[in-house]
Protein backbone atom coordinates (compact mmCIF):
# COMPACT_ATOMS: atom_id res chain seq x y z
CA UNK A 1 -10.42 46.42 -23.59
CA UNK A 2 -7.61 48.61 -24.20
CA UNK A 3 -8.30 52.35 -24.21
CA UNK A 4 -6.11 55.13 -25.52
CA UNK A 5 -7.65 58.36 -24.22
CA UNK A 6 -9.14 59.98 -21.22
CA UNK A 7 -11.75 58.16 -19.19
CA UNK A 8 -14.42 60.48 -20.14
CA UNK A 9 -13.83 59.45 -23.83
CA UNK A 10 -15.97 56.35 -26.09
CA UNK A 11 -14.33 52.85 -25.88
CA UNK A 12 -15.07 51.43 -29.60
CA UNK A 13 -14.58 47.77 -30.14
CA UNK A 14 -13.23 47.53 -33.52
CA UNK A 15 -15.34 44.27 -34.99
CA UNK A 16 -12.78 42.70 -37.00
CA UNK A 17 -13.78 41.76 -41.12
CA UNK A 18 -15.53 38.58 -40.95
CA UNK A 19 -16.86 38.43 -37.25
CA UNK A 20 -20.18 39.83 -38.38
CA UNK A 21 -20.60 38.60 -42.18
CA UNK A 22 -22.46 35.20 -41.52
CA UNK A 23 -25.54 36.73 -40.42
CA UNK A 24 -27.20 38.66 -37.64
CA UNK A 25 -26.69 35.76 -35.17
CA UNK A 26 -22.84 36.00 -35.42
CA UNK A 27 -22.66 39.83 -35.56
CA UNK A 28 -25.23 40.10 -31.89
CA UNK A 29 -22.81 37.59 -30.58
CA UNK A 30 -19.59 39.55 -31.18
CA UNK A 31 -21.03 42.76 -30.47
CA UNK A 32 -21.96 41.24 -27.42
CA UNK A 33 -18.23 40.29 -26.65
CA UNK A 34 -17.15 43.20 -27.32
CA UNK A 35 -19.91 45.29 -25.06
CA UNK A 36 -19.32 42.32 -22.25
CA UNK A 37 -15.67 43.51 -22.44
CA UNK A 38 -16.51 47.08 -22.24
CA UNK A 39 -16.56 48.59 -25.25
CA UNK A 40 -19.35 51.35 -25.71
CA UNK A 41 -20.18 51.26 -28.88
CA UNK A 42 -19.21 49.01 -32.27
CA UNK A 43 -17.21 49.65 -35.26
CA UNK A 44 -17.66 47.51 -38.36
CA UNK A 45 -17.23 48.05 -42.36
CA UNK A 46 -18.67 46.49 -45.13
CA UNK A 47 -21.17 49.78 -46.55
CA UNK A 48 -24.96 49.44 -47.96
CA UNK A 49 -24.61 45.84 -47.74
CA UNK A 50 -24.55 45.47 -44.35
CA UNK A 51 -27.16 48.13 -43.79
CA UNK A 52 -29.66 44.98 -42.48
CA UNK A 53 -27.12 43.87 -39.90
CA UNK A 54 -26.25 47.53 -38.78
CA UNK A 55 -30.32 47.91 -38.42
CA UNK A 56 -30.65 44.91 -36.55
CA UNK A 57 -28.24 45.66 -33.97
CA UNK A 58 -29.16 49.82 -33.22
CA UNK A 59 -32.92 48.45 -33.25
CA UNK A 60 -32.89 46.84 -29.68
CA UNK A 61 -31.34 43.26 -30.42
CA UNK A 62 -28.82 44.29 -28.98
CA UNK A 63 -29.58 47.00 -25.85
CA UNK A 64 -27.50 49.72 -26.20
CA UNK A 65 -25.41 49.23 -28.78
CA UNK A 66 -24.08 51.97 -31.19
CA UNK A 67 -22.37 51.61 -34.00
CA UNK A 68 -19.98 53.13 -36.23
CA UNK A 69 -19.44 52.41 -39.64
């Protein structure tokens, strides 16, 4: 992971537009990627219809993960 700021800053992995739209499986596994290659927290879009997905990963499927979006 690339970062462009001091060290004390957030690394956000940027989930790109369909890597989480399949279902909760495929979003947990990318987040996952992205946290594995040390992002701190996870940026996706997609608004009130991805509220489900966005619960599912802040509600412990994921430890640790916050998101942005």
């Amino acid at each position: 992971m690339r970062r462009r700021a001091g060290p004390s800053s957030d690394g956000a992995g940027d989930l790109p537009f369909g890597a989480y739209h399949e279902g909760r499986d495929q979003a947990i596994r990318n987040a996952g990627r992205l946290l594995a290659g040390g992002a701190e927290m996870v940026k996706l879009e997609g608004g009130a219809v991805l509220a489900d997905t966005v619960d599912f990963l802040v509600s412990g499927a994921c430890r640790s993960v916050r998101t942005s979006g």
